[in-house]
Protein backbone atom coordinates (compact mmCIF):
# COMPACT_ATOMS: atom_id res chain seq x y z
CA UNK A 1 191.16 67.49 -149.80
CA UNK A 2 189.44 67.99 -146.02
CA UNK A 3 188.12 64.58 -146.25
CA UNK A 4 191.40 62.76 -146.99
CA UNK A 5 192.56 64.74 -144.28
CA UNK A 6 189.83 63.89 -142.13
CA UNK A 7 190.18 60.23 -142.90
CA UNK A 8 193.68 60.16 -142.40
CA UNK A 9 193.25 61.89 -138.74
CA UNK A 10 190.24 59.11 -138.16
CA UNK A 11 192.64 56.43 -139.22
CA UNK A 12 196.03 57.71 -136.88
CA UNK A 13 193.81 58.27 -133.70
CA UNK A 14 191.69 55.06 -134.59
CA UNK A 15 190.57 53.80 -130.82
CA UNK A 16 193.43 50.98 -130.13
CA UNK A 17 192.60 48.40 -127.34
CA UNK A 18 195.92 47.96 -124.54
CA UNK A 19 197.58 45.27 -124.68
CA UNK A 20 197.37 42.85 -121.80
CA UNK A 21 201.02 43.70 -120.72
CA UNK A 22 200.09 47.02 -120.07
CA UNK A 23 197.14 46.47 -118.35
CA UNK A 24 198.43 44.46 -115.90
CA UNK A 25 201.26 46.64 -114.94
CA UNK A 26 198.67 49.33 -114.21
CA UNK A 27 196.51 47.00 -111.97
CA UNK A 28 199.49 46.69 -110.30
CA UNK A 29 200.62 49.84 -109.72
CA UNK A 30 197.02 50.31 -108.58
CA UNK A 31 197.20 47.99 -105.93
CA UNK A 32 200.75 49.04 -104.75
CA UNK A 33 199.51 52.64 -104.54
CA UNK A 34 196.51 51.65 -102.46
CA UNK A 35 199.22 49.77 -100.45
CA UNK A 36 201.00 52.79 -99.55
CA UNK A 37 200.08 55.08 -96.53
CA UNK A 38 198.95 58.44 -98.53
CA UNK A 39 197.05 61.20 -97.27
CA UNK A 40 193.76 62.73 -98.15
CA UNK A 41 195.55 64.21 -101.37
CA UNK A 42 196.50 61.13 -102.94
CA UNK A 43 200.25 61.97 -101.72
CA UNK A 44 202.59 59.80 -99.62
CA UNK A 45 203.12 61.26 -96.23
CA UNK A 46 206.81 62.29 -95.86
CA UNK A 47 208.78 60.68 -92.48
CA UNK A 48 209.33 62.31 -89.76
CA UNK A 49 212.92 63.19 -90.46
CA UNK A 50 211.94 64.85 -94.07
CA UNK A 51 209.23 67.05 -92.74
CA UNK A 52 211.50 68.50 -90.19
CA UNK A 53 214.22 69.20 -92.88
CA UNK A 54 211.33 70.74 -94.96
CA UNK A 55 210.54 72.83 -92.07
CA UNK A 56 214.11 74.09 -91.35
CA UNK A 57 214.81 75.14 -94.77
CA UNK A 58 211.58 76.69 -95.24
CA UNK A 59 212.38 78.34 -91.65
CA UNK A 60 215.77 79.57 -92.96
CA UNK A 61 214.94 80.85 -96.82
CA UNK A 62 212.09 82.80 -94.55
CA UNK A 63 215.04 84.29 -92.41
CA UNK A 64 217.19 85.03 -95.37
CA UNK A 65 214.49 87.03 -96.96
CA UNK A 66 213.84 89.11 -93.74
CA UNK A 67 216.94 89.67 -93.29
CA UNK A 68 217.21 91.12 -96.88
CA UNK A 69 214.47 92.75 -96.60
CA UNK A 70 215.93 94.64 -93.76
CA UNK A 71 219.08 95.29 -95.45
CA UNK A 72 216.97 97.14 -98.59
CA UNK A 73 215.28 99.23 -96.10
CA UNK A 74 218.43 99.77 -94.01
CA UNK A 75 220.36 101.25 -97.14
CA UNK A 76 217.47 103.13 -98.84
CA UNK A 77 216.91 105.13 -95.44
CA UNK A 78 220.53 105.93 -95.44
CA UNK A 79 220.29 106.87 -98.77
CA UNK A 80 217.53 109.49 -98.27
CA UNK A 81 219.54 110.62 -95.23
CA UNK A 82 222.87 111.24 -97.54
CA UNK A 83 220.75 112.96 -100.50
CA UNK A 84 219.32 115.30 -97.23
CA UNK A 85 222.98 116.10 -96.25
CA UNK A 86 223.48 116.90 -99.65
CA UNK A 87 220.54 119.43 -99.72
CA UNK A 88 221.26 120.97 -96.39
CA UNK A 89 225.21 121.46 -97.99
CA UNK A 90 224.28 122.97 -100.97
CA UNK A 91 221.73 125.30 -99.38
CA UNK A 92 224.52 126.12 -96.68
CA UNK A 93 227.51 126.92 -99.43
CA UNK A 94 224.76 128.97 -101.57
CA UNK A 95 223.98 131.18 -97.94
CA UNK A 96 227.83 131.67 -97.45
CA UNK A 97 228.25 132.53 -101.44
CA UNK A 98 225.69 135.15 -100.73
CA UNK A 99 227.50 136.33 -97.74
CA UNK A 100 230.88 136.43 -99.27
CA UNK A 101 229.62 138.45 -102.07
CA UNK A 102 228.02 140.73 -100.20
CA UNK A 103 231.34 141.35 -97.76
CA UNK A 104 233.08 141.90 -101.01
CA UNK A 105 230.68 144.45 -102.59
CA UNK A 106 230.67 146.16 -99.30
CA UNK A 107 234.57 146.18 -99.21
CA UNK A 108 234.88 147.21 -102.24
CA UNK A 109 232.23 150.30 -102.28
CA UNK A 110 234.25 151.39 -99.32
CA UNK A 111 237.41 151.37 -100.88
CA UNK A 112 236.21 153.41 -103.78
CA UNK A 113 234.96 156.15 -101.22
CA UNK A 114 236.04 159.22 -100.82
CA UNK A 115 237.34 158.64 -97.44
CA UNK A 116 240.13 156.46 -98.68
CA UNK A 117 241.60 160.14 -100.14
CA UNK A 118 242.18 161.43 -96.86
CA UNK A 119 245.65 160.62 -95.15
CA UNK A 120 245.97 158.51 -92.17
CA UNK A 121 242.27 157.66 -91.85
């Protein structure tokens, strides 16, 4: 069974010769490219006008992404700021929860004293 395989794989990718259609529309787009002006790279050089589009945007998208950039940083350091606010809050309501229970303790061990019995004191 491999070998009809294999002779049916030999026989579809058989070596075909181009016709001469085809090979003269590739001379000739051979010739044209050679024609062109094309740098080092084998790539046309853009004009003048193009390249300083190119430029711009590049200049812009590079502008946008500081200024994003800035943005993140902007918000995340006011974000660390607001979650230090928050700390400083909390520790500040549990000092005056302390406080406030430890008025009212004292109030109330001196209302429970002795002293209270007395008359005008």
């Amino acid at each position: 069974m491999s070998e009809e395989l294999e002779s049916r794989l030999r026989a579809a990718f058989r070596p075909v010769a181009p016709s001469d259609e085809f090979t003269q529309n590739l001379i000739a787009r051979v010739a044209a490219d050679q024609r062109s002006p094309s740098n080092a790279r084998g790539v046309r050089e853009r004009s003048p006008k193009a390249s300083a589009w190119c430029l711009s945007a590049s200049m812009a998208a590079s502008l946008l992404v500081a200024a994003g950039i800035q943005q993140h940083v902007q918000e995340r350091r006011e974000r660390e700021r607001g979650l230090e606010a928050r700390r400083e809050v909390i520790e500040a309501l549990r000092v005056t929860s302390q406080k406030l229970n430890l008025a009212y303790e004292v109030i109330k061990s001196q209302s429970s004293s002795p002293a209270d019995d007395e008359p005008g004191v």
